[in-house]
N, C-alpha and C. Protein backbone atom coordinates (compact mmCIF):
# COMPACT_ATOMS: atom_id res chain seq x y z
N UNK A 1 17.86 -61.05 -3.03
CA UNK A 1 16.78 -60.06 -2.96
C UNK A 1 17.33 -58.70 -2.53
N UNK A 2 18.13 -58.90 -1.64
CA UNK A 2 18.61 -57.69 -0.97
C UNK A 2 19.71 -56.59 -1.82
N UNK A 3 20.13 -57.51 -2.99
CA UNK A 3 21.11 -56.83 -4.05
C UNK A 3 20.00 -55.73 -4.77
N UNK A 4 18.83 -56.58 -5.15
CA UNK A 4 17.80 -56.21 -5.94
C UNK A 4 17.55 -54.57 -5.54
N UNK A 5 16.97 -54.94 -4.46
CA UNK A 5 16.88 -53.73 -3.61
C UNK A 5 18.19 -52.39 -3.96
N UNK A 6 19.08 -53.10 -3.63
CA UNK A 6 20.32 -51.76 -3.90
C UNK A 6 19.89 -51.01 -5.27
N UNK A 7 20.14 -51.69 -5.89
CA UNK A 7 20.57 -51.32 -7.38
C UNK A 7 19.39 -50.06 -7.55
N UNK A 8 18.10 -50.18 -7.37
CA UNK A 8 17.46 -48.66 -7.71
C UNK A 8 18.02 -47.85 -6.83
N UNK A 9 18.23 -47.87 -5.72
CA UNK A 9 18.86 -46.57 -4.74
C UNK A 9 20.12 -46.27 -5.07
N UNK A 10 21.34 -47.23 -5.58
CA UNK A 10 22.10 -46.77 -6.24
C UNK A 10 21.70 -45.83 -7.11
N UNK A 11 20.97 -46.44 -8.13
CA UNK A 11 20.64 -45.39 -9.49
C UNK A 11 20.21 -44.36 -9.26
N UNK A 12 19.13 -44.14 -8.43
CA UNK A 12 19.11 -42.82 -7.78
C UNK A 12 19.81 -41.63 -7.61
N UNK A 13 20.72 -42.30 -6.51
CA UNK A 13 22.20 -41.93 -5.69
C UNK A 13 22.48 -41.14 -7.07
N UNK A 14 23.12 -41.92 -8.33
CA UNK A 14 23.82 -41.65 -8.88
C UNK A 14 23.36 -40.43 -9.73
N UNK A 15 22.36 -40.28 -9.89
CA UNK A 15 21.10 -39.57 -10.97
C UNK A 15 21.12 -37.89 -10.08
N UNK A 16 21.11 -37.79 -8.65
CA UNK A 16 20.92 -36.93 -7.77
C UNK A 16 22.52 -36.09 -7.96
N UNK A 17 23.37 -37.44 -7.92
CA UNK A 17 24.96 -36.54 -7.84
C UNK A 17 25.15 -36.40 -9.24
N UNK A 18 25.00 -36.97 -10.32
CA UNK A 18 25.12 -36.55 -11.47
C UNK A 18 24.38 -34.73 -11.50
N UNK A 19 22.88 -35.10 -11.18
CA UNK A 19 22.59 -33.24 -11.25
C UNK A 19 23.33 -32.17 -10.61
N UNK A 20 23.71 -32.50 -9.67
CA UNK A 20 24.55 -31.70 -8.31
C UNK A 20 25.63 -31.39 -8.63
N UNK A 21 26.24 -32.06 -9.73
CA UNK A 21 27.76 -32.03 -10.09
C UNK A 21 27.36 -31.27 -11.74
N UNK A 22 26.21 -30.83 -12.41
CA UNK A 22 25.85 -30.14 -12.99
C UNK A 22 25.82 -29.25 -13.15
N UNK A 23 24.89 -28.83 -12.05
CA UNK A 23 24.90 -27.49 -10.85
C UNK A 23 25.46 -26.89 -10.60
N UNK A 24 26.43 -27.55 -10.13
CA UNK A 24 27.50 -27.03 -9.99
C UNK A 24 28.92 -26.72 -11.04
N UNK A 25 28.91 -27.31 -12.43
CA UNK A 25 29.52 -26.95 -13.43
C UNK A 25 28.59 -25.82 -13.99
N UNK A 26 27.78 -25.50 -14.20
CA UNK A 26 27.13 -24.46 -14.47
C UNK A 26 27.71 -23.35 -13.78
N UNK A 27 27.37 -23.15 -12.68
CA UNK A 27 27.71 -21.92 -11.96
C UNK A 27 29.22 -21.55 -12.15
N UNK A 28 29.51 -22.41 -11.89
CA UNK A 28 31.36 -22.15 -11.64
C UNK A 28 31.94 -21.18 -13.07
N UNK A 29 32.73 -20.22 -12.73
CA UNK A 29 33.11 -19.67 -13.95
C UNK A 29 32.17 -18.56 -14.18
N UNK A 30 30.86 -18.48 -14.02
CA UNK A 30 30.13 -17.37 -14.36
C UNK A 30 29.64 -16.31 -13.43
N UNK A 31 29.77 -14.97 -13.82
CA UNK A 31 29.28 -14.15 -12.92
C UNK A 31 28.16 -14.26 -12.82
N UNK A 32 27.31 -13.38 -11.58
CA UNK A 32 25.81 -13.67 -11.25
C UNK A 32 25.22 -13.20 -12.32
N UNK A 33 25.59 -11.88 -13.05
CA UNK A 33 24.64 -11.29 -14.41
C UNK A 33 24.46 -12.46 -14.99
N UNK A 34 25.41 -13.02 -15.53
CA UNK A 34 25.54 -14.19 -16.53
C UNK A 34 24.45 -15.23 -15.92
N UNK A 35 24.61 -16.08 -14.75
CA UNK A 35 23.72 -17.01 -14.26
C UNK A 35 22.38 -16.71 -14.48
N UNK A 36 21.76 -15.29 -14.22
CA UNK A 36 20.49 -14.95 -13.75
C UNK A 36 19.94 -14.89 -15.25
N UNK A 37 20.95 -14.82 -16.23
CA UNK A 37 20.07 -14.27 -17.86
C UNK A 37 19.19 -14.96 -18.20
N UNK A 38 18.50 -15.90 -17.59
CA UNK A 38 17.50 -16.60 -18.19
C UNK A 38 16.36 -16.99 -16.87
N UNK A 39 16.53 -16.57 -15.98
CA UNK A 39 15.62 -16.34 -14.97
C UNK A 39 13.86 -15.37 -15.43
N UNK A 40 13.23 -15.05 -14.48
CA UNK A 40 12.16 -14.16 -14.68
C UNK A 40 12.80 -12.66 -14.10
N UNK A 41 11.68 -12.18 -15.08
CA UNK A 41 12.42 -10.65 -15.13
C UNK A 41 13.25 -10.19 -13.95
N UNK A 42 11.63 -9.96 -13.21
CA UNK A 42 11.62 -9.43 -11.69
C UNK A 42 12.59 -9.83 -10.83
N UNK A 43 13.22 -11.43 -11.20
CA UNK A 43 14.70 -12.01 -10.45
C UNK A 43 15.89 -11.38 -10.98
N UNK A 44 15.56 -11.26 -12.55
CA UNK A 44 16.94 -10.92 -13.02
C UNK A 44 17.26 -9.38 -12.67
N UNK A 45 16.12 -8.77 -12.51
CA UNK A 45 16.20 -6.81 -12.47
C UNK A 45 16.50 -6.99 -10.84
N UNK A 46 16.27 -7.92 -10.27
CA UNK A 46 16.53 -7.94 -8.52
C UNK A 46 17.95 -8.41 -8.17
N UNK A 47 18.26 -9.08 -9.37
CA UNK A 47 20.10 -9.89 -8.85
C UNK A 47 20.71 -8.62 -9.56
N UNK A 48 20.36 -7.48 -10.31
CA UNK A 48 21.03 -7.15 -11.33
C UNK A 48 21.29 -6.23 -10.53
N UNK A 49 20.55 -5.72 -9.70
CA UNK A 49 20.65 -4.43 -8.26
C UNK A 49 21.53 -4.64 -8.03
N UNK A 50 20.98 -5.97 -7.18
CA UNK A 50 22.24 -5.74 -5.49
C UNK A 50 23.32 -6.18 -6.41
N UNK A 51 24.16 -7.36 -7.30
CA UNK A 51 25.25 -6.91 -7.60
C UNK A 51 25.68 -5.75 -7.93
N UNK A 52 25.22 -4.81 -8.29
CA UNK A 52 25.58 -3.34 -8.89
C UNK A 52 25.63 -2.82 -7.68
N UNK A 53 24.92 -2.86 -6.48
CA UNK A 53 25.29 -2.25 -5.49
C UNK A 53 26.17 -2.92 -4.16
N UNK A 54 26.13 -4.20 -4.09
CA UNK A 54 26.83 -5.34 -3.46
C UNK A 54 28.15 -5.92 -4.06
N UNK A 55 28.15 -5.81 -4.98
CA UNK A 55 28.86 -6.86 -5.64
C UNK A 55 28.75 -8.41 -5.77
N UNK A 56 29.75 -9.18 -6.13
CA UNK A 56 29.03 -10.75 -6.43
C UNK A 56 28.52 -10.95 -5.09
N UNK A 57 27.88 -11.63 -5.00
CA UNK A 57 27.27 -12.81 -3.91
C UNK A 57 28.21 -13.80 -3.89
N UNK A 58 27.93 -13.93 -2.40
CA UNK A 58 29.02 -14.73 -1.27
C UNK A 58 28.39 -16.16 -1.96
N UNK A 59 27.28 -16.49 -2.09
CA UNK A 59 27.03 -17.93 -2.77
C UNK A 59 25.78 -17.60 -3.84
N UNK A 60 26.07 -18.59 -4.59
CA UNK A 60 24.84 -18.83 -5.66
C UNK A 60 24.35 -20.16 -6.10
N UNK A 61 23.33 -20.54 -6.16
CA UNK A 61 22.59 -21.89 -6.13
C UNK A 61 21.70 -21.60 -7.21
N UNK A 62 21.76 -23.02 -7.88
CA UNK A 62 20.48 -23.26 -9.07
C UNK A 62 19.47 -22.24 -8.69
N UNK A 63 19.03 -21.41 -7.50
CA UNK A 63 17.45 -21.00 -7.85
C UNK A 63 17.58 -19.46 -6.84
N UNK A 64 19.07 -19.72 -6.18
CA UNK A 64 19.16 -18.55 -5.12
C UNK A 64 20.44 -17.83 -5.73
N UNK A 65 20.61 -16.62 -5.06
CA UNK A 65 21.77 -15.77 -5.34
C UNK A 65 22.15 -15.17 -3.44
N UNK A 66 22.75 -15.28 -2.88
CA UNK A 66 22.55 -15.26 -1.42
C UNK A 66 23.97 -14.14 -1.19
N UNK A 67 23.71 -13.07 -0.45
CA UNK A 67 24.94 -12.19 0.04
C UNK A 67 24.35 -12.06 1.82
N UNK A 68 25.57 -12.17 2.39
CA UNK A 68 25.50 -12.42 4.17
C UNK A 68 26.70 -11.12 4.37
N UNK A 69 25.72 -10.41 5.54
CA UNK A 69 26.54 -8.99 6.26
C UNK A 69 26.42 -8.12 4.88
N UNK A 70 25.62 -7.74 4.04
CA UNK A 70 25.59 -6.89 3.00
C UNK A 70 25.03 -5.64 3.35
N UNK A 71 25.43 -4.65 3.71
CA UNK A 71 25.07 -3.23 4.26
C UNK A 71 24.29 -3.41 5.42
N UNK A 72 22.57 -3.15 5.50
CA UNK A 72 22.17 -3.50 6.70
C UNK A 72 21.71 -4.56 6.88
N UNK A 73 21.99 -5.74 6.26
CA UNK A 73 21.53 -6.87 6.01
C UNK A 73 22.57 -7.52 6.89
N UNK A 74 21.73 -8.70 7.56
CA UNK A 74 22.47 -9.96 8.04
C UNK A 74 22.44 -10.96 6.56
N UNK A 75 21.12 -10.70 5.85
CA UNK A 75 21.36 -11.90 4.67
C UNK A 75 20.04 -11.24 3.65
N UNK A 76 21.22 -11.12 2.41
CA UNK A 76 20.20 -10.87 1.28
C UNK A 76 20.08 -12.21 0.25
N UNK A 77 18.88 -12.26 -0.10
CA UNK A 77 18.69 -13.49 -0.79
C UNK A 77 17.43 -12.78 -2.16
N UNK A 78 17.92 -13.53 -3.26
CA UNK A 78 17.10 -13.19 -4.33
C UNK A 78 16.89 -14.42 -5.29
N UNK A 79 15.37 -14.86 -5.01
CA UNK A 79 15.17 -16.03 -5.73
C UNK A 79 14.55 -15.98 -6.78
N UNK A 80 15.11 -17.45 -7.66
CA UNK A 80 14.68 -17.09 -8.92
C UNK A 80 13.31 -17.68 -9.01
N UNK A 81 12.64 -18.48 -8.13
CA UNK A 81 10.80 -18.66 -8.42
C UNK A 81 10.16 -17.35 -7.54
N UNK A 82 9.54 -16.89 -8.08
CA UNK A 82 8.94 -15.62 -7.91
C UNK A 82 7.73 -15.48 -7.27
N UNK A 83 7.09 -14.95 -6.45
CA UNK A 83 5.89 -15.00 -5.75
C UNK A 83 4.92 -13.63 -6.02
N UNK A 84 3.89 -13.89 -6.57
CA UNK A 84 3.03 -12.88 -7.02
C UNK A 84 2.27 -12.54 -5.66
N UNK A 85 2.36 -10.62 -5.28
CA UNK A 85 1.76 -10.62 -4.32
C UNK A 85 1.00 -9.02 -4.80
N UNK A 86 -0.21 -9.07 -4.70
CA UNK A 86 -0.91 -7.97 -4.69
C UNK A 86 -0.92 -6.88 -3.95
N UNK A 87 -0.60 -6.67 -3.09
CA UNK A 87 -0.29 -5.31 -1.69
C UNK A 87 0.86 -4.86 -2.14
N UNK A 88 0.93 -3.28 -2.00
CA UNK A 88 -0.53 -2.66 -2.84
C UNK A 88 -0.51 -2.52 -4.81
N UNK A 89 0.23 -2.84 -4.71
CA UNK A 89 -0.27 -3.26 -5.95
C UNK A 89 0.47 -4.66 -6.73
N UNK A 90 -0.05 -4.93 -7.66
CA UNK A 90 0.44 -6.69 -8.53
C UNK A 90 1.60 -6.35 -8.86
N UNK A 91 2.87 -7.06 -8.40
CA UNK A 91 4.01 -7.24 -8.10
C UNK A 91 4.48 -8.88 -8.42
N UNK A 92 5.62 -8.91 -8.25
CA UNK A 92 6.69 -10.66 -8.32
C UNK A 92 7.64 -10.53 -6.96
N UNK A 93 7.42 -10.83 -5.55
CA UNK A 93 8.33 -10.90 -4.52
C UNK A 93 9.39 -11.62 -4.97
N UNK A 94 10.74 -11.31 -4.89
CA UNK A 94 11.97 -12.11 -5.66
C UNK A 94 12.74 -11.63 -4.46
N UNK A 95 12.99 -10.77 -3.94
CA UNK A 95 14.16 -10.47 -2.87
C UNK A 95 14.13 -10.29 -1.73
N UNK A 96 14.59 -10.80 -0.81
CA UNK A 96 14.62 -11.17 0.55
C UNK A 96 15.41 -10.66 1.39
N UNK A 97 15.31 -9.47 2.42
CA UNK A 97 16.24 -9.27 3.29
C UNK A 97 16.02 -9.42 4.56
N UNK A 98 16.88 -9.71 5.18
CA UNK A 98 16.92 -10.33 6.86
C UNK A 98 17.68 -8.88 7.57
N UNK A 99 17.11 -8.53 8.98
CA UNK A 99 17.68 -8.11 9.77
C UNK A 99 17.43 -8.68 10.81
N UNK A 100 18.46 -8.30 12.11
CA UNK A 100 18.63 -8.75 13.47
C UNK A 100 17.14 -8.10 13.51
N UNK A 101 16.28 -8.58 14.37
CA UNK A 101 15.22 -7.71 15.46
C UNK A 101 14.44 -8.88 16.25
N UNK A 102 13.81 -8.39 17.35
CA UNK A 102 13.36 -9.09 18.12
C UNK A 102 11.30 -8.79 18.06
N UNK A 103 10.90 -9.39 18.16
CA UNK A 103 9.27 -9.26 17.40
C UNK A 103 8.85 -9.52 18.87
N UNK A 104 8.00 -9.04 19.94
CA UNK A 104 7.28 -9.15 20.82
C UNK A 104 6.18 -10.12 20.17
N UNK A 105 5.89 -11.43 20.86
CA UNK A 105 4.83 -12.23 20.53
C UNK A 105 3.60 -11.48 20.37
N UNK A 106 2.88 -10.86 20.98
CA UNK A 106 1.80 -9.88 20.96
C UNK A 106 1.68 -9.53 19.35
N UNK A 107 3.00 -9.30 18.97
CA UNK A 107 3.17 -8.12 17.58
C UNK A 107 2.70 -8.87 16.84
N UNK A 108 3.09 -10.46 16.52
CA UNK A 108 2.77 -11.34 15.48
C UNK A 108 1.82 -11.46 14.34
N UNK A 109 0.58 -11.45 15.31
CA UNK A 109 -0.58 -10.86 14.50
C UNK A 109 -0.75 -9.81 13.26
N UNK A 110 -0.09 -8.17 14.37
CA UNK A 110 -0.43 -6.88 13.51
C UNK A 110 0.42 -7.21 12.12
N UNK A 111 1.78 -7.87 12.40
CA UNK A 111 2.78 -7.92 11.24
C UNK A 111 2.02 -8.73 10.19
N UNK A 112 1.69 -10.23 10.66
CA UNK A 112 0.96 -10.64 9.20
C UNK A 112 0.12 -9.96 8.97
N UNK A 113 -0.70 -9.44 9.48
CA UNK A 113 -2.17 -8.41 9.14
C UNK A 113 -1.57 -7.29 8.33
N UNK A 114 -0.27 -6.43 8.41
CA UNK A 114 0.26 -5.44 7.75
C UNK A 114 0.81 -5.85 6.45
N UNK A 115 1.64 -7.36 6.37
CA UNK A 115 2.29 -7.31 5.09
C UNK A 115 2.57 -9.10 5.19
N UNK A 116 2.16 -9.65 4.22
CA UNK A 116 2.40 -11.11 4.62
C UNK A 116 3.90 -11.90 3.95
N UNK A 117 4.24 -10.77 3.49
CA UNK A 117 5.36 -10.60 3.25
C UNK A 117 6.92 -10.31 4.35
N UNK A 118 5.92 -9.62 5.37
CA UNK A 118 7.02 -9.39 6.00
C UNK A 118 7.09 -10.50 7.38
N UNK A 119 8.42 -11.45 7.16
CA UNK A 119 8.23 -12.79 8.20
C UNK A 119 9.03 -12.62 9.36
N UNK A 120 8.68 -13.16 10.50
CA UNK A 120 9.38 -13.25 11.68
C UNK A 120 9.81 -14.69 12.42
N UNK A 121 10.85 -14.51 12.35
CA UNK A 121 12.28 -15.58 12.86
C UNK A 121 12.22 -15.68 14.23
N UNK A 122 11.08 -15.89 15.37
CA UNK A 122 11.17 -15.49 16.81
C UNK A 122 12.60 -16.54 17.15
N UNK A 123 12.73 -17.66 17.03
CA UNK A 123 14.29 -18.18 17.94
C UNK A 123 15.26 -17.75 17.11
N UNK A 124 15.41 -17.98 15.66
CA UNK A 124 16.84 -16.63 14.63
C UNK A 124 16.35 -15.64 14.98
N UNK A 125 15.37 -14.78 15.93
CA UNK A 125 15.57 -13.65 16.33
C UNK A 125 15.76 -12.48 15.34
N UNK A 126 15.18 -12.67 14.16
CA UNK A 126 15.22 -12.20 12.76
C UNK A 126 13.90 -11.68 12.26
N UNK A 127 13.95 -10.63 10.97
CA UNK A 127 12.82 -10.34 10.51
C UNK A 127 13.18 -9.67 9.29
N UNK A 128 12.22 -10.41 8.16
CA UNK A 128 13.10 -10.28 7.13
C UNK A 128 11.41 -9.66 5.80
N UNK A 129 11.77 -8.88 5.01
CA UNK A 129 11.06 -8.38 3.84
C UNK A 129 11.46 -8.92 2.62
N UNK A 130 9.84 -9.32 2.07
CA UNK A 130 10.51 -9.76 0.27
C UNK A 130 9.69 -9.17 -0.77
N UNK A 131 10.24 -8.32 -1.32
CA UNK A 131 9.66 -7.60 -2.32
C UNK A 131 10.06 -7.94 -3.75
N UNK A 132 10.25 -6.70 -4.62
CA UNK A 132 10.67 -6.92 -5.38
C UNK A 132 12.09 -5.70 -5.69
N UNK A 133 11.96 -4.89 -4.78
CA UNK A 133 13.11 -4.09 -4.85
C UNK A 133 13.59 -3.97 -3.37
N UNK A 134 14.88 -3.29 -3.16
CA UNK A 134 15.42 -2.71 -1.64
C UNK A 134 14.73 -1.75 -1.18
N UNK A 135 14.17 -1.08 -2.23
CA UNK A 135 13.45 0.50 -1.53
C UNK A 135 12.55 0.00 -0.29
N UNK A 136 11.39 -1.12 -1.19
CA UNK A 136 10.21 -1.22 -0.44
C UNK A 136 10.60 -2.46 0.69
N UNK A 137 11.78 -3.12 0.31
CA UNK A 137 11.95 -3.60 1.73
C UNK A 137 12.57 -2.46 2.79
N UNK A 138 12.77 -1.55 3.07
CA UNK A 138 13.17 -0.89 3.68
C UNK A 138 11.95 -0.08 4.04
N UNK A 139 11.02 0.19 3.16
CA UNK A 139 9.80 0.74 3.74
C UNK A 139 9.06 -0.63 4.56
N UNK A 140 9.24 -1.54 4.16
CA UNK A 140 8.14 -2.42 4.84
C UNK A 140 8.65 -2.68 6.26
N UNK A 141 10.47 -2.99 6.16
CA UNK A 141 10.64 -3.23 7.86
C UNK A 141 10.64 -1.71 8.33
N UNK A 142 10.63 -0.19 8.08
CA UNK A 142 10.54 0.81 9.12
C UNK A 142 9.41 0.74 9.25
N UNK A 143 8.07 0.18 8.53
CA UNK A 143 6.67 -0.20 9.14
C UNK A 143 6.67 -0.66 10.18
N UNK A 144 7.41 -1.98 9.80
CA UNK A 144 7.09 -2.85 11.14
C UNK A 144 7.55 -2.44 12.08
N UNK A 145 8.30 -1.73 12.46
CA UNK A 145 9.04 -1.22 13.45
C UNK A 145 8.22 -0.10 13.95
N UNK A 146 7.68 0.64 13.14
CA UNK A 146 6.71 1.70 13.87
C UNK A 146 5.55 1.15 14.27
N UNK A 147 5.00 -0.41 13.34
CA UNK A 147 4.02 -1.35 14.69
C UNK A 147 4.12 -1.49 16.05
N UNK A 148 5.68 -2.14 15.77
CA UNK A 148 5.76 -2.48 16.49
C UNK A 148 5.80 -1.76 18.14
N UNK A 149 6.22 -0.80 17.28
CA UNK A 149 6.87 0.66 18.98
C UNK A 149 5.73 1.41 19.16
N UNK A 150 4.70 0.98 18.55
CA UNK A 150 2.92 1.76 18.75
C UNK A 150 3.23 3.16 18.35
N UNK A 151 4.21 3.38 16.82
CA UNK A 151 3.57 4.92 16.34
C UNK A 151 2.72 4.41 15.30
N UNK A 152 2.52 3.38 14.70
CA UNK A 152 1.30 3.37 13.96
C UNK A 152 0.37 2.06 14.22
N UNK A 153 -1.13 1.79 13.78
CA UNK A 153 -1.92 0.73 13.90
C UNK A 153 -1.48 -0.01 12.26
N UNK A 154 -2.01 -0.94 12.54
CA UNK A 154 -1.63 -1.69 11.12
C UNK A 154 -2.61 -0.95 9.98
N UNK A 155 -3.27 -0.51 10.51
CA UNK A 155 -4.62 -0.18 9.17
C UNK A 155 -3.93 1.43 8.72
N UNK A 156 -2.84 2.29 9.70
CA UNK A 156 -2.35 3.54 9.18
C UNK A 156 -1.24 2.78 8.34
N UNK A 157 -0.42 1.80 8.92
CA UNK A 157 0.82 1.64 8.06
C UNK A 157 0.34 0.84 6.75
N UNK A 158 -0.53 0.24 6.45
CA UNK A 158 -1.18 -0.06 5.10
C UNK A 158 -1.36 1.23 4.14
N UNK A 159 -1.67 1.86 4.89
CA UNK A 159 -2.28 2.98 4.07
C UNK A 159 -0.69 4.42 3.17
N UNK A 160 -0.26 4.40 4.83
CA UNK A 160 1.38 5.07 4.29
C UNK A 160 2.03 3.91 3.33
N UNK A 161 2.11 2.91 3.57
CA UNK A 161 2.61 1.87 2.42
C UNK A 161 2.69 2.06 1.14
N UNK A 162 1.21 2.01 1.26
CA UNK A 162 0.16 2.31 -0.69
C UNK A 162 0.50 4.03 -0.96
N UNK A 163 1.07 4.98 0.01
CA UNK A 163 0.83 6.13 -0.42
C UNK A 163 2.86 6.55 -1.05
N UNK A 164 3.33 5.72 0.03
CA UNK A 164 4.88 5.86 -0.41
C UNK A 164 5.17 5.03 -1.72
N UNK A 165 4.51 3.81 -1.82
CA UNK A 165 5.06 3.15 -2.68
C UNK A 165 4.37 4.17 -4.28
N UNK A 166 3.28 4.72 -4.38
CA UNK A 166 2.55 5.21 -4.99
C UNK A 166 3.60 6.39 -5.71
N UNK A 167 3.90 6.90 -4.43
CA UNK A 167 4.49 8.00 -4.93
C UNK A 167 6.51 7.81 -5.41
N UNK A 168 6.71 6.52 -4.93
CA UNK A 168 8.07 5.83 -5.49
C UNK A 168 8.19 5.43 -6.64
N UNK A 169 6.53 5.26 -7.58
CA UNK A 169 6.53 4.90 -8.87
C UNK A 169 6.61 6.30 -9.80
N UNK A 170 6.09 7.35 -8.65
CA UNK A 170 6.30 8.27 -9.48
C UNK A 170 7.44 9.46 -9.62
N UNK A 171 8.56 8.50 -8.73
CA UNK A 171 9.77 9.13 -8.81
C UNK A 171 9.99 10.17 -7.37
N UNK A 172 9.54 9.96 -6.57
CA UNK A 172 9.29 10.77 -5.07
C UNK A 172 10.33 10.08 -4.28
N UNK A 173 10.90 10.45 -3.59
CA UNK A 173 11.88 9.53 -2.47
C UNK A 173 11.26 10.18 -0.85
N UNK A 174 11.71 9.40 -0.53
CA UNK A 174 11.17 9.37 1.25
C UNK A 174 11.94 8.31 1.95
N UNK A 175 11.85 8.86 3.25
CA UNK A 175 13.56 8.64 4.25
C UNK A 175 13.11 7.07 4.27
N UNK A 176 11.57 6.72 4.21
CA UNK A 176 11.61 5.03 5.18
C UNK A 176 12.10 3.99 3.39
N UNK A 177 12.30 4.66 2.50
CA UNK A 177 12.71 4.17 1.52
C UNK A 177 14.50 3.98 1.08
N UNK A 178 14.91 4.87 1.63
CA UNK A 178 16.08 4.88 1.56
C UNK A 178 16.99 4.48 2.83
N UNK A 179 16.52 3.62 3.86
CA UNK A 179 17.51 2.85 4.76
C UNK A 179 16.47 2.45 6.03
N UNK A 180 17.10 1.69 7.02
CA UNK A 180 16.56 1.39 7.81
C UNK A 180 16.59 3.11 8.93
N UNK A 181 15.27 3.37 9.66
CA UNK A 181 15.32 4.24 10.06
C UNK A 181 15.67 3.95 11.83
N UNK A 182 16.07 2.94 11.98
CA UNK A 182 16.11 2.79 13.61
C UNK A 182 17.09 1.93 13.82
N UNK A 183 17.86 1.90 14.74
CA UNK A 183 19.40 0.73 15.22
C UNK A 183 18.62 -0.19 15.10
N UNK A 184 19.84 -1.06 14.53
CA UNK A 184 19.66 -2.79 14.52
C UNK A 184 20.89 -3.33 15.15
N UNK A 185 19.86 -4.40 15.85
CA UNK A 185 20.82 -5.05 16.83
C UNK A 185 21.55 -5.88 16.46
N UNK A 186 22.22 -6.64 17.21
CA UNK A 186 22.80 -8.21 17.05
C UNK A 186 22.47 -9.11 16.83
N UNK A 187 22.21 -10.53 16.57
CA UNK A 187 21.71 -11.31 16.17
C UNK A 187 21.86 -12.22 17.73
N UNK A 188 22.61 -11.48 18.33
CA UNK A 188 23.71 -12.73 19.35
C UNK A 188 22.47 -12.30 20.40
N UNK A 189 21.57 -10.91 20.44
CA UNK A 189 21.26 -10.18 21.09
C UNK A 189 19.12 -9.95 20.84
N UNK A 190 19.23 -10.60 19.64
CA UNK A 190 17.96 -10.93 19.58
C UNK A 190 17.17 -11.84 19.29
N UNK A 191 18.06 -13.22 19.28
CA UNK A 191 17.78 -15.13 19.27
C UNK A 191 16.64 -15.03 20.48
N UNK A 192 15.87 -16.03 20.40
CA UNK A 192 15.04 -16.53 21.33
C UNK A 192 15.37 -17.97 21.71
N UNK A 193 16.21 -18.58 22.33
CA UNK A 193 15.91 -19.83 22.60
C UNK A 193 15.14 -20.45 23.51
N UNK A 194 14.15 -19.78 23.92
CA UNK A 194 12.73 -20.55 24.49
C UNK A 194 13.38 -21.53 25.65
N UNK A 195 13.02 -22.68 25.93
CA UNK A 195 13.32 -23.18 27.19
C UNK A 195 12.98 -24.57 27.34
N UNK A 196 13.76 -25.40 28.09
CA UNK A 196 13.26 -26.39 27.73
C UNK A 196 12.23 -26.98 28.91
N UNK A 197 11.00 -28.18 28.29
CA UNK A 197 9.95 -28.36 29.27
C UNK A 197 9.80 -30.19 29.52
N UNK A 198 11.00 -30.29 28.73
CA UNK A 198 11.35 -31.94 29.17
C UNK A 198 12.51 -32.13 29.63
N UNK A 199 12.20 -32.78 30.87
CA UNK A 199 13.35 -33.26 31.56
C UNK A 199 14.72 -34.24 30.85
């Protein structure tokens, strides 16, 4: 009985490493342009950036393209299933950037209320934007950052959002678009490891 048993989890086993060893013949050999050519747009116009401005990515996976320490990034990531998000206007979120920062619990709230896009890492001590380009992640974390430091309410930084991004379609540049506007810390320096409450 107990052989019986094996033999589907073998097959399994084998079915899982057969894909994995696929996967991985695929990738190997090809640059990221090449991998992404059959992705959705919004992934492929998002991997097609940051290599042009990054160069290859440190790793690439069936569905990710991942670069770590990439300008002000602790970790850029650009995936190929795409997330449709309306604010402020109908968009495909495909790219993901992480910075060091530390989010005051209090803040939690205003941030999802501002962009539900923009997520917070309280013990990785991280906070990361996913759009569909670098510009507007760079506008979305100097948002959060002016939440956070009380120069704006969430209902003004919605509004500068829709008015920068507005005017980025129409070829306008502005400073919270072109980099992070405030020091970023360490990562070593903004972890939360909380505490423990069992003996």
């Amino acid at each position: 009985m107990r052989r019986k048993l094996h033999l589907p989890v073998l097959l399994v086993l084998f079915i899982a490493l057969s894909s994995l060893a696929s996967a991985v013949t695929a990738i190997e050999g090809r640059s990221a342009k090449e991998f992404v050519s059959n992705w959705p747009e919004a992934a492929r116009s998002a991997a097609n950036q940051m290599v042009d401005k990054y160069g290859e990515p440190d790793e690439i996976t069936p569905t990710r393209l991942i670069w770590r320490e990439n300008g002000p990034w602790t970790e850029t990531i650009v995936h190929k299933d795409v997330v449709t998000h309306r604010f402020p206007k109908e968009h495909e979120d495909t790219l993901e950037q992480t910075i060091a920062y530390q989010v005051p619990p209090d803040k939690f709230d205003d941030l999802a209320e501002f962009d539900g896009s923009v997520i917070v890492a309280r013990t990785l001590g991280t906070i990361s934007a996913m759009c569909d380009q670098e510009a507007a992640n760079f506008l979305a974390l100097n948002l959060a950052n002016d939440i956070v430091t009380d120069k704006v309410t969430v209902e003004e930084a919605r509004e500068q959002y829709a008015e920068i991004i507005q005017g980025l379609m129409e070829g306008e540049e502005h400073p919270y678009t072109q980099g992070l506007e405030f020091d970023v810390a360490s990562v070593e320096d903004t972890r939360f490891e909380d505490e423990s409450v069992i003996g």
